[in-house]
Protein backbone atom coordinates (compact mmCIF):
# COMPACT_ATOMS: atom_id res chain seq x y z
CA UNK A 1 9.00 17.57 -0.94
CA UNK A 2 9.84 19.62 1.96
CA UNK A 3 8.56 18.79 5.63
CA UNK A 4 6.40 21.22 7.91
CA UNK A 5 9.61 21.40 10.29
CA UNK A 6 11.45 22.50 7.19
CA UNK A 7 9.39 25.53 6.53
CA UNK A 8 8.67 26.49 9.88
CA UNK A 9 11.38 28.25 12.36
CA UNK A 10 8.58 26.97 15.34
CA UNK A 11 5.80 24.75 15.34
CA UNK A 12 4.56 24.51 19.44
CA UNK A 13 1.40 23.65 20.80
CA UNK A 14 -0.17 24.73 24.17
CA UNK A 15 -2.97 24.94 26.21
CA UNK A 16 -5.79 27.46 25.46
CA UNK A 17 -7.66 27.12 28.58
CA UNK A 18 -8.90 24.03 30.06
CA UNK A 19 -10.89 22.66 27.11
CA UNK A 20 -8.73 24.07 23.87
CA UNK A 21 -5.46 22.70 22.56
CA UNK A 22 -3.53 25.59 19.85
CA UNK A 23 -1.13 24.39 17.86
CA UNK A 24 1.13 27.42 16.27
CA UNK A 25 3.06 27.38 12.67
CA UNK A 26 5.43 30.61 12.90
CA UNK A 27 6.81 30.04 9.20
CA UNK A 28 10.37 30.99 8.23
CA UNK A 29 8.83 35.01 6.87
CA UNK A 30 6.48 36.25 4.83
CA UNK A 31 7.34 34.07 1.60
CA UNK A 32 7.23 31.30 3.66
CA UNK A 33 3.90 31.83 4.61
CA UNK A 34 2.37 32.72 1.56
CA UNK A 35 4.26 30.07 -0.48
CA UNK A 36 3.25 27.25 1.90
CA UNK A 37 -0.42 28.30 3.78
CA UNK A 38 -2.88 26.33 1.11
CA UNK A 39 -0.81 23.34 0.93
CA UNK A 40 -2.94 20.55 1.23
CA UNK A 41 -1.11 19.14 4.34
CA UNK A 42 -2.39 21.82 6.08
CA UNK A 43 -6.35 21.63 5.73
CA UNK A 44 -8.33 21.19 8.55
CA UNK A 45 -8.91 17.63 7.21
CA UNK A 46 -5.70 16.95 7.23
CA UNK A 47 -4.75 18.30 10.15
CA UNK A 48 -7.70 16.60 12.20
CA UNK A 49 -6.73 12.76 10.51
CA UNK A 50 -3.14 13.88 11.72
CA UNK A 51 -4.26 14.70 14.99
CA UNK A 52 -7.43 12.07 14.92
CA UNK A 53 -9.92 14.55 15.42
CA UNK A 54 -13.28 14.89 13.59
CA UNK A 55 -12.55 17.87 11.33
CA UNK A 56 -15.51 20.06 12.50
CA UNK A 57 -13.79 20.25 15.79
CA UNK A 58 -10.65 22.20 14.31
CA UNK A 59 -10.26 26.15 13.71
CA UNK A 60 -7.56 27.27 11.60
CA UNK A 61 -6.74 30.65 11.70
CA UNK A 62 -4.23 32.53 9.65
CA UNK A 63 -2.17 35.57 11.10
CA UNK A 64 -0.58 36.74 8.19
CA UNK A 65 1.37 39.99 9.93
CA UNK A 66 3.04 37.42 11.61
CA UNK A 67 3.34 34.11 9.46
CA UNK A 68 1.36 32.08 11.90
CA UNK A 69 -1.40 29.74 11.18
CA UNK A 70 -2.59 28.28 14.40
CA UNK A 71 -5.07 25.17 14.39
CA UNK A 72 -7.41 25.06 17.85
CA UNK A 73 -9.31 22.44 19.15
CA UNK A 74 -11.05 20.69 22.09
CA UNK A 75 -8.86 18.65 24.16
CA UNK A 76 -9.79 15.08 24.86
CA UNK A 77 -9.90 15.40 28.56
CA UNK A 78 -9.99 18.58 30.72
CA UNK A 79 -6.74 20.15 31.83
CA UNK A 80 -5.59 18.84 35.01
CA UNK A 81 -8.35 15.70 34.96
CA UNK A 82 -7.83 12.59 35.91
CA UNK A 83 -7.36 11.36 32.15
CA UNK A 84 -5.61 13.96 30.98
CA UNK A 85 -1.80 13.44 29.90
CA UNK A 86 -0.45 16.60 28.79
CA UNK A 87 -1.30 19.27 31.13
CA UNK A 88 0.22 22.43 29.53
CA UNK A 89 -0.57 20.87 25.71
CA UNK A 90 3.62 21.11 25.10
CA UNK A 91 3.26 17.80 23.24
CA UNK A 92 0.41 17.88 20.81
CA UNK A 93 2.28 19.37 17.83
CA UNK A 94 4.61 16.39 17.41
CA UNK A 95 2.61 14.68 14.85
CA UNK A 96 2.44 17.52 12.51
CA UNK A 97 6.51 17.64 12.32
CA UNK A 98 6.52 15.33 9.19
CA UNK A 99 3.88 16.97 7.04
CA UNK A 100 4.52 16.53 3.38
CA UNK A 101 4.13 20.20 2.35
């Protein structure tokens, strides 16, 4: 069963703002995409037990033209708090690498 990082030439995450975190698929092409997009791996569920966010929290959006799906959510703590550990969001997509897809 292939892996998320198999199927996808970039998977990055980054900041959207001061209160979002977007995670960003770019799939190998077109196939890719449309071969892989309603895997169950990639759910909002899933993605927010991944991630351990309450699923209601998490926007998927597809971007076919481009074979992107990008998942947004709230971040934990506001960018640049006190708490918060990732200022730029460059390390939220690492969970998601192993995916069974």
């Amino acid at each position: 069963m292939p892996k998320l990082n198999d199927v996808c030439r970039y998977v990055r995450s980054k900041a959207a703002g001061p209160f979002w975190i977007t995670v960003d698929l770019f799939f190998d092409g077109p196939e890719s995409f449309d071969a892989h997009k309603d895997k169950a791996g990639l759910t909002v569920d899933s993605i927010a037990k991944r991630l351990h966010l309450r699923p209601e929290t998490v926007k998927r959006i597809e971007v076919p033209e481009l074979a992107v799906i990008k998942f947004s959510y709230p971040r934990t703590h506001a960018q640049g708090g006190v708490f918060e550990r990732d200022m730029h969001g460059g390390q939220q997509f690492a969970p998601l690498l192993d995916i069974d897809l």
